[in-house]
Each structure stands twice: as structure tokens, then as C-alpha cells.
Protein backbone atom coordinates (compact mmCIF):
# COMPACT_ATOMS: atom_id res chain seq x y z
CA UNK A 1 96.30 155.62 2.14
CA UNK A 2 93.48 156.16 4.29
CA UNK A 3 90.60 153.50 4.26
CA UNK A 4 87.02 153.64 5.40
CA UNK A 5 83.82 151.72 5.63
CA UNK A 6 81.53 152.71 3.45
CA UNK A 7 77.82 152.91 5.32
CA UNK A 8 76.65 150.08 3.47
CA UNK A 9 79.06 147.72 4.97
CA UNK A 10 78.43 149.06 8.21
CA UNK A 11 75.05 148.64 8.33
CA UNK A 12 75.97 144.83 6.53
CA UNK A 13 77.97 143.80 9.54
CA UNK A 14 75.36 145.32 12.15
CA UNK A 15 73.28 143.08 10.61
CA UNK A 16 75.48 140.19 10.58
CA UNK A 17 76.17 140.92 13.96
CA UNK A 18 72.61 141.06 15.50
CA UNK A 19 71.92 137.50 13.18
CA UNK A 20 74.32 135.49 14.83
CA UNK A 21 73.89 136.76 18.39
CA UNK A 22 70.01 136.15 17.51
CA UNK A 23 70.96 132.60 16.33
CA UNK A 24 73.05 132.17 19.59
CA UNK A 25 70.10 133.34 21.75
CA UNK A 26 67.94 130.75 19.79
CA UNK A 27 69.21 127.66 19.46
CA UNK A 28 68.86 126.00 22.54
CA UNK A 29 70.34 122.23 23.02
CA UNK A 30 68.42 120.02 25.32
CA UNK A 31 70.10 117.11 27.05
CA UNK A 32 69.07 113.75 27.50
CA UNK A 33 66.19 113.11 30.18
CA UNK A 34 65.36 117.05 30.02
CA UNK A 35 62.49 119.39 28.88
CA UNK A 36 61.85 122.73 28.48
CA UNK A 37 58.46 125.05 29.43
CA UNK A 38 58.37 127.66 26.16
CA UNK A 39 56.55 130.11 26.78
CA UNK A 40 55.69 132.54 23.60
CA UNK A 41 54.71 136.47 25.03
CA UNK A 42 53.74 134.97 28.15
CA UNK A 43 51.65 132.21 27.61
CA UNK A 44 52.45 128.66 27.37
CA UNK A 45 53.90 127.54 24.01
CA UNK A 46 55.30 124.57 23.30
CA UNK A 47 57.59 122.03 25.66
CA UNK A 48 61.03 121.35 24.26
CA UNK A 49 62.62 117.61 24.02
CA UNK A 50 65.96 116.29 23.97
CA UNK A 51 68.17 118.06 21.15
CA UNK A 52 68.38 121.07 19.14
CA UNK A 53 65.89 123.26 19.35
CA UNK A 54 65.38 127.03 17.60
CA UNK A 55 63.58 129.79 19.68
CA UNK A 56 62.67 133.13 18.87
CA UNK A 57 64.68 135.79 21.09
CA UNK A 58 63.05 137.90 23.21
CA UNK A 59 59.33 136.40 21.79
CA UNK A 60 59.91 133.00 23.00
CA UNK A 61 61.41 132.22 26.84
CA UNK A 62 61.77 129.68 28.85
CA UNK A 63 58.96 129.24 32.58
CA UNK A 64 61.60 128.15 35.33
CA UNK A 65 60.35 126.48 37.94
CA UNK A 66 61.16 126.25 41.53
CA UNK A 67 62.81 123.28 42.89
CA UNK A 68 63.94 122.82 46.89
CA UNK A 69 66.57 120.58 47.66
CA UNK A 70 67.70 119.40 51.17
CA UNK A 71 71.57 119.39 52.05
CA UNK A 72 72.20 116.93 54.96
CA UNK A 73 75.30 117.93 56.89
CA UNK A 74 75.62 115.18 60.26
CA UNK A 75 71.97 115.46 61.65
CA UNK A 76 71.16 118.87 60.16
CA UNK A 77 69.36 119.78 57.27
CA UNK A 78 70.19 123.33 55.16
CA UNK A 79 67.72 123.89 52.44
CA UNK A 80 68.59 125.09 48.93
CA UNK A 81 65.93 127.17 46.82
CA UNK A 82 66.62 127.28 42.71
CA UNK A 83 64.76 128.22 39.85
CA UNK A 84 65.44 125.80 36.71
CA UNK A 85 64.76 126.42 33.43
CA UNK A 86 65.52 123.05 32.42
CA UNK A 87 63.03 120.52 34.05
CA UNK A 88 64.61 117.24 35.07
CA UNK A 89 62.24 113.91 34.14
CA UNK A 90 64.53 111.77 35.82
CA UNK A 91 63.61 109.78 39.45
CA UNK A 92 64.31 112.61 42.14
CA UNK A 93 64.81 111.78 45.68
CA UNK A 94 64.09 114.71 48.60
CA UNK A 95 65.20 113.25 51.71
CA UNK A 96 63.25 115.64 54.24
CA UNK A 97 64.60 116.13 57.62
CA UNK A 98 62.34 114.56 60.68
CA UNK A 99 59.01 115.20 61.91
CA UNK A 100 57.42 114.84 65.05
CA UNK A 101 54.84 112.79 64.89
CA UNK A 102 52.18 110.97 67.42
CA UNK A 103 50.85 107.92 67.23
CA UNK A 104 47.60 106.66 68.95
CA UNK A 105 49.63 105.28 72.32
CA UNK A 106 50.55 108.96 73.28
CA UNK A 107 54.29 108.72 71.99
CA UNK A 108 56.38 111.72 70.09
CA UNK A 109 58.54 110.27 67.68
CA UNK A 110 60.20 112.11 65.23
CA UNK A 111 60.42 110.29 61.72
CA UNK A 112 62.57 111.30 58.97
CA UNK A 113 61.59 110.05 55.23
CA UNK A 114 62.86 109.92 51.75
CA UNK A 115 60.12 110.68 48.91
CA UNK A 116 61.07 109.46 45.71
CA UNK A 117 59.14 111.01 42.67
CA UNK A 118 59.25 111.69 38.99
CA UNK A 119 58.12 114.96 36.72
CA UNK A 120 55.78 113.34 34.03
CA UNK A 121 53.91 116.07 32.72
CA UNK A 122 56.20 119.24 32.60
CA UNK A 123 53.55 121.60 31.82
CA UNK A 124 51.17 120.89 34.73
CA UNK A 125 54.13 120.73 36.93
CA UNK A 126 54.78 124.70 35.99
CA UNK A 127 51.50 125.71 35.91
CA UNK A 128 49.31 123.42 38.10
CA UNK A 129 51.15 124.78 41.46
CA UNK A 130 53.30 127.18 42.42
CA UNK A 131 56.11 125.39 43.67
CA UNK A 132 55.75 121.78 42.62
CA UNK A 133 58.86 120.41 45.16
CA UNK A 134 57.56 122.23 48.11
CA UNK A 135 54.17 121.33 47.64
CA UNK A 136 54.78 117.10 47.27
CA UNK A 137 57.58 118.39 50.43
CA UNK A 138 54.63 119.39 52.25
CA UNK A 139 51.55 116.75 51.12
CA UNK A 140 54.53 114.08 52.21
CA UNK A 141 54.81 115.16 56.39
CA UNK A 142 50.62 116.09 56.22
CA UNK A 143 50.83 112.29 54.91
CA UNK A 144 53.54 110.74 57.32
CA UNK A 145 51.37 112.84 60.16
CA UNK A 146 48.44 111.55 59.20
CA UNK A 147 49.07 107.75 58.46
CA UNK A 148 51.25 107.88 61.74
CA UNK A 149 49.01 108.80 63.82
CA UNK A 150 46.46 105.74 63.69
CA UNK A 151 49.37 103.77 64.38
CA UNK A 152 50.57 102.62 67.82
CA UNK A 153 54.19 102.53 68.75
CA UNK A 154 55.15 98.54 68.61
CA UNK A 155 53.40 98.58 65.33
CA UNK A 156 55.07 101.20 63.93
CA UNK A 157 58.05 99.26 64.41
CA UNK A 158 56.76 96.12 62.93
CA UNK A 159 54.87 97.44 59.75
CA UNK A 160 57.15 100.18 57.96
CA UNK A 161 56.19 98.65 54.58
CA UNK A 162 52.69 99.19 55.93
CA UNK A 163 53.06 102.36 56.74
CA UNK A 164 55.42 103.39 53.06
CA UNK A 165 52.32 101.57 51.25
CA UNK A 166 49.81 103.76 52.61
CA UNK A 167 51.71 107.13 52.48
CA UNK A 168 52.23 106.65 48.68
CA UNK A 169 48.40 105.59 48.17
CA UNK A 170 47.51 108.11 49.59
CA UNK A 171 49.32 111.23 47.72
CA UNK A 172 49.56 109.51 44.82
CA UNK A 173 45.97 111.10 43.67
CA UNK A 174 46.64 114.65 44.25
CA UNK A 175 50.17 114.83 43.39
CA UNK A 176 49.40 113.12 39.85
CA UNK A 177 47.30 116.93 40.05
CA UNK A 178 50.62 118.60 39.29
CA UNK A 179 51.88 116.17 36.66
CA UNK A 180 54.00 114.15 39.34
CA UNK A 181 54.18 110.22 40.25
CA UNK A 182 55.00 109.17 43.10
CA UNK A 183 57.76 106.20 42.67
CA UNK A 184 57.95 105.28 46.55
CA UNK A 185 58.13 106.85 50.16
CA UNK A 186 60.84 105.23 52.47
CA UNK A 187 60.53 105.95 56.60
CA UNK A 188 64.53 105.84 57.32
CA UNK A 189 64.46 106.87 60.98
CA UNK A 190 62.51 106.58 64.05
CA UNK A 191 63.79 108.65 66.78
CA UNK A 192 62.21 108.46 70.59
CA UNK A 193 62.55 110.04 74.04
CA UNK A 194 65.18 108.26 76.12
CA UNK A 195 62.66 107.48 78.62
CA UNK A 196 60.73 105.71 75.71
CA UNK A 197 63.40 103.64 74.47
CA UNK A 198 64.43 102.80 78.68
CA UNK A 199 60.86 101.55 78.93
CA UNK A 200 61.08 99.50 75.67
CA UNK A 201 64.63 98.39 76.48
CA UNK A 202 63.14 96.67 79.97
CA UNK A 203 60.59 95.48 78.33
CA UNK A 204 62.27 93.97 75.49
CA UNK A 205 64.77 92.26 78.47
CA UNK A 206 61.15 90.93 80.12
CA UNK A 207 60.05 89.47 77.00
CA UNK A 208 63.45 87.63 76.55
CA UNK A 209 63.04 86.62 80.28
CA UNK A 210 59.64 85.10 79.49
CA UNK A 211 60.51 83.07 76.63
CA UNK A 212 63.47 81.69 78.64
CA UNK A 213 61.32 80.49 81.23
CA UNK A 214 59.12 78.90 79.20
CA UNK A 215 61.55 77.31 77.41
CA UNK A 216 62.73 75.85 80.22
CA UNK A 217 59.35 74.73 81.69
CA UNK A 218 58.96 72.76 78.34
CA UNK A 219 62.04 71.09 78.30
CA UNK A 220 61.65 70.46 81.96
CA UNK A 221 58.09 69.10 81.58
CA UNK A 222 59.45 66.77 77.98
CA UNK A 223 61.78 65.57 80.56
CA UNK A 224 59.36 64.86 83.36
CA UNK A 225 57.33 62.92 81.15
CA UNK A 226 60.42 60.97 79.29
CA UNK A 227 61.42 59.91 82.83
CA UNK A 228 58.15 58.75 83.39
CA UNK A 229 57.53 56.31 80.47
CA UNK A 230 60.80 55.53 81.26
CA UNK A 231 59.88 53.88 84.65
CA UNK A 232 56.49 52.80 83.74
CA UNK A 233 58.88 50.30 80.76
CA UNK A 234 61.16 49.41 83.46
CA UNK A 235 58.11 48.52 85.86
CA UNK A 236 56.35 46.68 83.06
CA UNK A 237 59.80 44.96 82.25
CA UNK A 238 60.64 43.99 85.93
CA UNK A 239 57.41 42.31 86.95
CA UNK A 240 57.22 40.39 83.45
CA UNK A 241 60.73 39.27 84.32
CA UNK A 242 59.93 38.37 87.97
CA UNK A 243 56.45 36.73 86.59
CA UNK A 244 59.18 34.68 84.42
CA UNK A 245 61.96 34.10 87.39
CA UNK A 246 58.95 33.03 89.46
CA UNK A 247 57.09 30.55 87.15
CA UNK A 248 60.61 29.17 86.34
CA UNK A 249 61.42 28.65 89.81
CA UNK A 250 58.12 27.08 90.19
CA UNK A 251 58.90 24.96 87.45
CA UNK A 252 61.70 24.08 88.95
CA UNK A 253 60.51 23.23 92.30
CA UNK A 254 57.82 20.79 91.16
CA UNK A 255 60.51 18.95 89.26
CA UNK A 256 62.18 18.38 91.72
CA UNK A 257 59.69 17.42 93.98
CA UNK A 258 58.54 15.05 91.48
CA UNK A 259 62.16 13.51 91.20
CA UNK A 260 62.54 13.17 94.59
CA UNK A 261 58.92 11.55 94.74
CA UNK A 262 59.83 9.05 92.02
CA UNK A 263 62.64 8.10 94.20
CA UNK A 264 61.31 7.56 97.19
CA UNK A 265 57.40 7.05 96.35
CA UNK A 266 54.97 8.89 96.20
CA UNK A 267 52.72 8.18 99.36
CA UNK A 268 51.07 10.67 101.75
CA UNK A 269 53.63 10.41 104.17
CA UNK A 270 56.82 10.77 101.54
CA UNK A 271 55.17 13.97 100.23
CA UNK A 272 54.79 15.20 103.73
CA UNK A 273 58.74 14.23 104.44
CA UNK A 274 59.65 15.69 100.99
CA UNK A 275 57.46 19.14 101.99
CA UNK A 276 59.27 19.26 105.59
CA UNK A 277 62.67 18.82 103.75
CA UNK A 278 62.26 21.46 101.21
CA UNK A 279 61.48 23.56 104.12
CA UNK A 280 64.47 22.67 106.31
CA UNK A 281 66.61 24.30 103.26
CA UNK A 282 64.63 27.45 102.85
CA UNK A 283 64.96 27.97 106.74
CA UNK A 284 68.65 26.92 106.62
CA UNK A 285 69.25 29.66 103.71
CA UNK A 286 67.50 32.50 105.67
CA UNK A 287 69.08 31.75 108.72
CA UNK A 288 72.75 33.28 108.40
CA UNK A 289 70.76 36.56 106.90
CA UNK A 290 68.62 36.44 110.00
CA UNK A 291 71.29 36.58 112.08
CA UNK A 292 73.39 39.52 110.68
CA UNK A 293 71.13 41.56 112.42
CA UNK A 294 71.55 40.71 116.13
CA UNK A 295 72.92 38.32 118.22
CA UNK A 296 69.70 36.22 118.87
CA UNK A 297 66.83 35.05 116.45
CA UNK A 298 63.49 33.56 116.89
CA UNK A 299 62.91 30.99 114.83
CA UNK A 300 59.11 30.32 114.58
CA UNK A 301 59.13 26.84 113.76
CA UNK A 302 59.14 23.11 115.77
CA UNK A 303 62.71 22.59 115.40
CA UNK A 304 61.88 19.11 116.51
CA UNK A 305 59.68 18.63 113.00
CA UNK A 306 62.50 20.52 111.54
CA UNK A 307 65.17 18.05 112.00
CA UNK A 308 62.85 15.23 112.26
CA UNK A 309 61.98 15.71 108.42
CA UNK A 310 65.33 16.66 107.16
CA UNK A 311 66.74 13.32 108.77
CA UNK A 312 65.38 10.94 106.31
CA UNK A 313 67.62 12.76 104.29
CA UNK A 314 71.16 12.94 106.30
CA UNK A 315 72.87 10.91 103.85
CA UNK A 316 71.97 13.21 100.77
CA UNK A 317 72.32 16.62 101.96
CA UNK A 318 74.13 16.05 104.98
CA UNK A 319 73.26 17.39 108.59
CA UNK A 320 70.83 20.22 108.49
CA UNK A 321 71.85 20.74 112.42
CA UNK A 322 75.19 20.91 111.36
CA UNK A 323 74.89 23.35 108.60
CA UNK A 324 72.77 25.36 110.67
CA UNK A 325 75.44 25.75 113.15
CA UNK A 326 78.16 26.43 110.81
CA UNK A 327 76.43 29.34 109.47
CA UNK A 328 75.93 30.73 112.86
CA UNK A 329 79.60 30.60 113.46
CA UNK A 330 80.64 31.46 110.74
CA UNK A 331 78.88 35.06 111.60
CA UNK A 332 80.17 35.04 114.91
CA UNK A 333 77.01 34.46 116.89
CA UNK A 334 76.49 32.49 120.11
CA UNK A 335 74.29 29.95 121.24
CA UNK A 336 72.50 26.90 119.30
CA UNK A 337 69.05 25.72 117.87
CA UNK A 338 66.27 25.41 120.22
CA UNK A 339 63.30 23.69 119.93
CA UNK A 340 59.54 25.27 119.34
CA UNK A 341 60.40 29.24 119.55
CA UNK A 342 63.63 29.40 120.68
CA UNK A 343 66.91 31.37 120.91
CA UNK A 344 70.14 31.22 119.17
């Protein structure tokens, strides 16, 4: 038994047919964090959200838009060209490969930065520029150049955040143009001729040099004047403690002189016997150091008032002669005491 399709039902599943493929070429599902440019016969539509969304086939089509993206392979940079129909809101990095740049000191470096940036308005993005990613690509090194370049070298160094603070101020006002906002701009590398970073090198080595040294001369000079104070003290303390020895000996002295005195009286010639005595014992105290130095010493006093005052006093403090002489043998010296200036 033969069957057939009766024209009817042909023409019923054409039609079934050409409804679900339209359905499939309209419903359109949108991810999270994406949007889509509709454009309706060529003109700008509507912008699709997150979720399902119905489109009318071949009325109603999506505006790509052009996107470059840098692959970084070692120290090389390949760029990738795409057009997207879906438009990506998220934070987008472009990490652009290095530009030579000069700064104000007459020094090439060559600076590689990373632009980070967000799509805000997706329709000014499409139709604002032609290709939105090239574009901020390109107002980024004009930028970098421009900042850059009223910078000197050392500075450069020393003031990146400087330098990422004015790069964003100043695209942020024509990018925002094109429905983009600039998040931040990051300078990653500074590259320099050898001969640059030689001379910075030896300089760096001088400055380390320098600060050494004057280190040193500090904590020489701290020490210089430490020492100091500490000798001007131990002045101040010896001569208050020889002021004190010698006001003690003093002391000392006229006691005894004033014992001796009570003993003996106290008349002029007693005080002139006690005066001759006290010398006798000074001289006889000196002597042996006197004669360390030599075999013979001049004594410059009248032995004769010498022993003539010290014999009053024999029975006290024995022979001054005597101990005189013992001391001078004692060191091995020759000879004996002389009257007036005489040799021993």
C-alpha cells in the first residue's frame, strides 16, 4: 500500500520547519556580565541584557565590535584582532608591549604598561569609534609619551604612582567619549641602555660610598667629643682631689707643728728649730730619689743648719746624718754629705 503526503501536509511541515529554525535564529541567551548591540535594518535598536532574549531573523542583528588583544610569548608580543558580537562589561586588562620613550634628561627608555578599563556604555563604545580597543591602545602610549617626557630619569624611578596618576587623569576625559572608564594604568617595566644602567650602577656605588663616609665622620666626631668631656671630668676630678690631698696635708702639717710646739714651746726660736726640722725630713725623703739619677748630687742647702736643726731632735727621730747616709748606700752611691753646696 502505497502512501503519500498530501500537499497540505507538506506545505504544514515547511511551515513548521521554517518556525522553529526562525525561533532558533531568535532567541538569543545572554550570559552574565554581557550585552548585546541590536541593530534593527541597520540602525541601532535596542541593547540586550543578561538572559533570554527574542530577535527577529534576518530584521534584527547583532553590531560586533572590534576588540585587539596582546599575546605575550617571553619578551614578544603577537597581536590578536576579533570581532565580538557579544560585548564584555567586565574589567579588561591590555598589557601593551614597550615604548620608547624620552624623558627631559636626554634618556631612551622603553616602558611597557598594563591599561586596565571597563565597557560602560555599549552603544557609544560601537558607534562612538571605530575600534574602541585600539583607540584607548593608542590614547594610552600618546599618554605614557607624553607624561614621560616632562619627567627626568631618577624621578621616573621614584614617582611611578605619580606618573600611573597622571596617565589615567589624563585619558580618562576622552575615553569616557567612547563609553569607556578607565579603572587604572600600571608602568610594569623600565628598560635602559646598558651604558645607562653602568652609569647609574657607579653612581649608585658613589652614593653608598658617601653615606659611608659620613657615617663614619659622625661617629668619629661623637667619639672625639665623648673623649673630650671625658678628660675635661677627669681634669675637673683630679685637681678637686689634689685641692683635697693638699688642704689635708696642710691640715696635717700645722697639726703637727702645733703638737710639736705645745711640746716644746712655742717661742721664736722653737718655731725656727721646728721649721729647720720639718725641713731636714723633706730633704732626707728627696734625697735617695735624687740620687737614682747619677752618682753625685748638689744639695743646695747649709748642711751645717741642716743638721744643726735636726739635732735638737736626735733622740726622737734619730740621726738625720745617719739616715741620710743609709739611703745613699743603700742605692749604691759613693761619697758623704758636704757642707754649703756640696757633693755626694
Amino acid at each position: 500500500m502505497e502512501s503519500y503526503l498530501s500537499p497540505g501536509l507538506i506545505i504544514s511541515l515547511i511551515v513548521v520547519v521554517i518556525g522553529i529554525f526562525i525561533i532558533a535564529k531568535g532567541l538569543v541567551i545572554i550570559r552574565q556580565s554581557e550585552v548585546m548591540v541590536i541593530e534593527r535594518l541597520g540602525s541601532f535598536n535596542r541593547v540586550l541584557e543578561s538572559g533570554v532574549n527574542i530577535i527577529i531573523p534576518f530584521i534584527e542583528r547583532p553590531r560586533p565590535i572590534t576588540m585587539i588583544r596582546y599575546l605575550r610569548a617571553g619578551s614578544e608580543y603577537q597581536a590578536m584582532m576579533t570581532d565580538e558580537t557579544r560585548i564584555d562589561r567586565r574589567e579588561t586588562v591590555m598589557d601593551f608591549p614597550g615604548q620608547p620613550v624620552v624623558t627631559t634628561d636626554n634618556v631612551t627608555v622603553s616602558i611597557n604598561g598594563a591599561l586596565y578599563y571597563q565597557i560602560i556604555d555599549p552603544r557609544r563604545a560601537v558607534y562612538e569609534v571605530a575600534n574602541m580597543s585600539q583607540a584607548v591602545e593608542v590614547l594610552a602610549k600618546t599618554t605614557l609619551r607624553s607624561v614621560v617626557g616632562k619627567m627626568e630619569l631618577d624621578k621616573l624611578f621614584e614617582s611611578r604612582a605619580e606618573v600611573n596618576n597622571a596617565i589615567q587623569a589624563e585619558m580618562e576625559e576622552p575615553a569616557s567619549k567612547w563609553g569607556v572608564k578607565l579603572t587604572r594604568v600600571e608602568v610594569q617595566d623600565i628598560s635602559m641602555p646598558e651604558e645607562v644602567e653602568e652609569a647609574m650602577r657607579l653612581q649608585m656605588a658613589a652614593e653608598r660610598k658617601r653615606r659611608a663616609t659620613v657615617t663614619e665622620a659622625e661617629g668619629e666626631k661623637t667619639a672625639a667629643i665623648a673623649k673630650a668631656q671625658g678628660q675635661r671630668e677627669s681634669a675637673i676630678l683630679n685637681a678637686q682631689g689634689d685641692k683635697e690631698s693638699a688642704i689635708l696635708r696642710a691640715q696635717g702639717e700645722q697639726e703637727s707643728i702645733r703638737l710639736v710646739l705645745s711640746a716644746i714651746g712655742d717661742s721664736e726660736d722653737n718655731k725656727q728649730t721646728v721649721i729647720g726640722y720639718l725641713l731636714g725630713q723633706s730633704y732626707i725623703k728627696v734625697l735617695p730619689n735624687m740620687a737614682k739619677d747619677g752618682e753625685r748630687v748638689f744639695v743646695p742647702y747649709e748642711s751645717s743648719a741642716l743638721l744643726g736643726s735636726m739635732g735638737m731632735f736626735r733622740d726622737l727621730a734619730g740621726s738625720p746624718e745617719d739616715a741620710v747616709r743609709q739611703s745613699l748606700q743603700k742605692d749604691g752611691l759613693r761619697g758623704g754629705l758636704v757642707g754649703g753646696a756640696g757633693n755626694i
